[in-house]
C-alpha atoms as a PDB file:
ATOM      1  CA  UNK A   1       9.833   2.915   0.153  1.00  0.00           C
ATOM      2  CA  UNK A   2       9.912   6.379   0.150  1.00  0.00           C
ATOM      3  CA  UNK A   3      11.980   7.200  -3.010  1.00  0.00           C
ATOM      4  CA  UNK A   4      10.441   4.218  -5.332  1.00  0.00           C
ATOM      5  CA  UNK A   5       7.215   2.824  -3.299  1.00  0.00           C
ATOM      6  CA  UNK A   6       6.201   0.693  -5.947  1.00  0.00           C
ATOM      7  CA  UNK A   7      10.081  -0.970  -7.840  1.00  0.00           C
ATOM      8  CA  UNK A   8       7.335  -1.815 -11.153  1.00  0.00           C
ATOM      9  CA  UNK A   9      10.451  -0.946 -13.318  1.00  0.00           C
ATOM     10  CA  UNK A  10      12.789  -3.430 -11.765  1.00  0.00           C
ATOM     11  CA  UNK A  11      10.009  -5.793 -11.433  1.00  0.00           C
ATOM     12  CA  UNK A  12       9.218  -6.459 -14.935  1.00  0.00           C
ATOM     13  CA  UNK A  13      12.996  -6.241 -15.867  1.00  0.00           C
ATOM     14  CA  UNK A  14      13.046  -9.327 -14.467  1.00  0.00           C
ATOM     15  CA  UNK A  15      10.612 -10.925 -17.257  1.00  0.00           C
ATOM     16  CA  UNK A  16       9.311 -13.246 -15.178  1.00  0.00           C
ATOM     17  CA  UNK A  17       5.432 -12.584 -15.573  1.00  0.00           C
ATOM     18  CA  UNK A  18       2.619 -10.699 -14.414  1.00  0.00           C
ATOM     19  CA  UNK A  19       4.005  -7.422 -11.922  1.00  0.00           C
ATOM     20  CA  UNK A  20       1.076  -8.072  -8.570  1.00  0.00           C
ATOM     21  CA  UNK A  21       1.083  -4.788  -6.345  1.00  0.00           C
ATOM     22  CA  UNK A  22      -0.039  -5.081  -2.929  1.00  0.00           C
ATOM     23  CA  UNK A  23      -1.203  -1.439  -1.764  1.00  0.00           C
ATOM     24  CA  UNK A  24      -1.149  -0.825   1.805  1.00  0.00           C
ATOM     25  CA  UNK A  25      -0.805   3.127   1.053  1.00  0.00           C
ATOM     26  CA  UNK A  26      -3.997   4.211  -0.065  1.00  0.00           C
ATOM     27  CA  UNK A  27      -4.067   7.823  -0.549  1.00  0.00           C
ATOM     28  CA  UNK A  28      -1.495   8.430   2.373  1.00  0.00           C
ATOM     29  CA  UNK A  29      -4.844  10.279   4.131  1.00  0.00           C
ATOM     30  CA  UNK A  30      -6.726   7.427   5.585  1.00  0.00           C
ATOM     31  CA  UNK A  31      -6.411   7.890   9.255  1.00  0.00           C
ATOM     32  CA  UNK A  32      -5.917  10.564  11.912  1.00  0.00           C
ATOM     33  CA  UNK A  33      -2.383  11.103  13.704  1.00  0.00           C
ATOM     34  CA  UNK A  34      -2.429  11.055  17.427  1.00  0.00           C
ATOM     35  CA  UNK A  35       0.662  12.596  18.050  1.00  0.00           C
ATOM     36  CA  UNK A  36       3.432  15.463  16.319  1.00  0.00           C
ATOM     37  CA  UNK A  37       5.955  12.624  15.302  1.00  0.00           C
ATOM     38  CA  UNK A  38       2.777  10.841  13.809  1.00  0.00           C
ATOM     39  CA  UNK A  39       1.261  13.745  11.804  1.00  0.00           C
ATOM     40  CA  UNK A  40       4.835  14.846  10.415  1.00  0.00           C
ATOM     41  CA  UNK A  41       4.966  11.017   9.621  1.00  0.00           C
ATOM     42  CA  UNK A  42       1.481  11.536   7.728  1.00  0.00           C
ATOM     43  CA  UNK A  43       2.371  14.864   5.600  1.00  0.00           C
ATOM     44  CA  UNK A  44       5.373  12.441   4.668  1.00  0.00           C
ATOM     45  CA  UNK A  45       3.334   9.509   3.933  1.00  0.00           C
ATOM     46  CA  UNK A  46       0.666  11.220   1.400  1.00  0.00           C
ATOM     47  CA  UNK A  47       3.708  12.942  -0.326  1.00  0.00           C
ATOM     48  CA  UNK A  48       4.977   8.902  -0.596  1.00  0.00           C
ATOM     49  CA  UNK A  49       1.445   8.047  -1.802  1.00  0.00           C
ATOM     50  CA  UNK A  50       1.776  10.919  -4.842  1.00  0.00           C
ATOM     51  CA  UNK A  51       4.733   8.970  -6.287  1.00  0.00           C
ATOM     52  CA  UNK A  52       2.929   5.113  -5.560  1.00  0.00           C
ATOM     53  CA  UNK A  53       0.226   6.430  -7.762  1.00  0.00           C
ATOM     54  CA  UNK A  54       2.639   6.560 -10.717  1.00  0.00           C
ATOM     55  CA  UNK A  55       3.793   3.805 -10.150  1.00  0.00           C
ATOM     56  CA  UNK A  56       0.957   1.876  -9.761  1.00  0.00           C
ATOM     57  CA  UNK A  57      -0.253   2.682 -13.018  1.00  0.00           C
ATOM     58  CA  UNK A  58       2.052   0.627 -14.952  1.00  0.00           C
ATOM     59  CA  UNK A  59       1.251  -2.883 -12.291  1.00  0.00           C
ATOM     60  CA  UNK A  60      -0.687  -5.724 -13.988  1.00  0.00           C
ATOM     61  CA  UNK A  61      -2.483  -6.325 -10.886  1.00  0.00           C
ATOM     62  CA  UNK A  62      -3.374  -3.925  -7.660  1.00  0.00           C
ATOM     63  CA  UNK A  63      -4.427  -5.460  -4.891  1.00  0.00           C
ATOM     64  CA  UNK A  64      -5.857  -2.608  -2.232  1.00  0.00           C
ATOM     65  CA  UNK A  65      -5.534  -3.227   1.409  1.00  0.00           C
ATOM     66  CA  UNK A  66      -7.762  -0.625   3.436  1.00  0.00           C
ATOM     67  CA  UNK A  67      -5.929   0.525   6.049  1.00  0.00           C
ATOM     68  CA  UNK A  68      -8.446   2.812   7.996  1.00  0.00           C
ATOM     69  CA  UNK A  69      -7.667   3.935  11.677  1.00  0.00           C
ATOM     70  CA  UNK A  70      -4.575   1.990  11.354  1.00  0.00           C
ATOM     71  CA  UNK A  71      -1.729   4.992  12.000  1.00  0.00           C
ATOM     72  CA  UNK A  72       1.814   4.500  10.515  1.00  0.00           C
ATOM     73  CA  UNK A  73       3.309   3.638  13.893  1.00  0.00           C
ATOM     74  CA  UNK A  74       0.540   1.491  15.089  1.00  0.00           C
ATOM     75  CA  UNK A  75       2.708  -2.076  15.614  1.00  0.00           C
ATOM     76  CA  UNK A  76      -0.079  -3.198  17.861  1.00  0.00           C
ATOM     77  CA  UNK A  77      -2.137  -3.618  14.998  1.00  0.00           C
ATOM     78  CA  UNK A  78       0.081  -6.545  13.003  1.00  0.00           C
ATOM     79  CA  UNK A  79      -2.792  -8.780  13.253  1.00  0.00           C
ATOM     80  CA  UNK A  80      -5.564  -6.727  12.002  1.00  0.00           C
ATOM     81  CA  UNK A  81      -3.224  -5.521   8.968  1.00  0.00           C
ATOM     82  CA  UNK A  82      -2.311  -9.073   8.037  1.00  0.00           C
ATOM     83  CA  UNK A  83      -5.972 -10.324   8.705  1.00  0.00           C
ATOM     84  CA  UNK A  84      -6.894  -6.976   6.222  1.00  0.00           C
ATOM     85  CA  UNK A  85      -4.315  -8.139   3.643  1.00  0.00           C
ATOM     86  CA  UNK A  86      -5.446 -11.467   3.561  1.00  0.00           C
ATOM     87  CA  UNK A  87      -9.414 -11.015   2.863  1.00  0.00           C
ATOM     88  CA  UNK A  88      -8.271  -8.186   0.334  1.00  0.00           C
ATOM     89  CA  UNK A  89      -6.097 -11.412  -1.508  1.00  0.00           C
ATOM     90  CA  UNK A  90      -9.117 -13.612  -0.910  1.00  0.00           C
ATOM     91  CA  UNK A  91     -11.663 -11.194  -2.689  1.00  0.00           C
ATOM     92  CA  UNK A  92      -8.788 -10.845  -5.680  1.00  0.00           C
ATOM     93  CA  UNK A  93      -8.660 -14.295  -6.130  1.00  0.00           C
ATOM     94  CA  UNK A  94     -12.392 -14.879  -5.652  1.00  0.00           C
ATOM     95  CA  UNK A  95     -13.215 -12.149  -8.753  1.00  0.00           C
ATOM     96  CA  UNK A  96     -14.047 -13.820 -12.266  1.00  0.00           C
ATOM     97  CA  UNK A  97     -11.107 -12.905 -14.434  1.00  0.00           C
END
């Protein structure tokens, strides 16, 4: 994840269709570390998000999942991610194409 966040180049060697990106990175900025391992984790993560953005350019599809006051080492919050990843698929889907 952190050297090719986004594989779009091996995806569409494949051939096999439309490249979907599910994007659970944001801008790398979106919440506030509670601890030192958590905020070197964050400097980290936004330097990750730099190269997703290239990446992401050349998707067919991007689906955006907000992640907001979740941190990077939050497991607790499984549920809420998934349930977050789920109504961001459902409003894809919903959208007139």
């Amino acid at each position: 994840a952190l050297e090719s966040p986004f594989p779009v180049d091996a995806a569409k060697a494949l051939g096999l269709g439309k490249i979907v990106c599910v994007d659970v990175l944001g801008k790398g900025n979106d919440f506030a570390p509670d601890d030192s391992v958590e905020e070197q984790l964050s400097a980290l993560m936004k330097t990750t998000s730099v190269l997703a953005r290239g990446a992401l350019k050349d998707c067919d599809v991007i689906i955006s999942v907000p992640m907001e006051s979740i941190g990077y080492l939050d497991f607790e919050a499984k549920a809420e991610m998934i349930y977050r990843g789920r109504t961001a698929v459902q409003k894809w889907l919903e959208k007139p194409k």
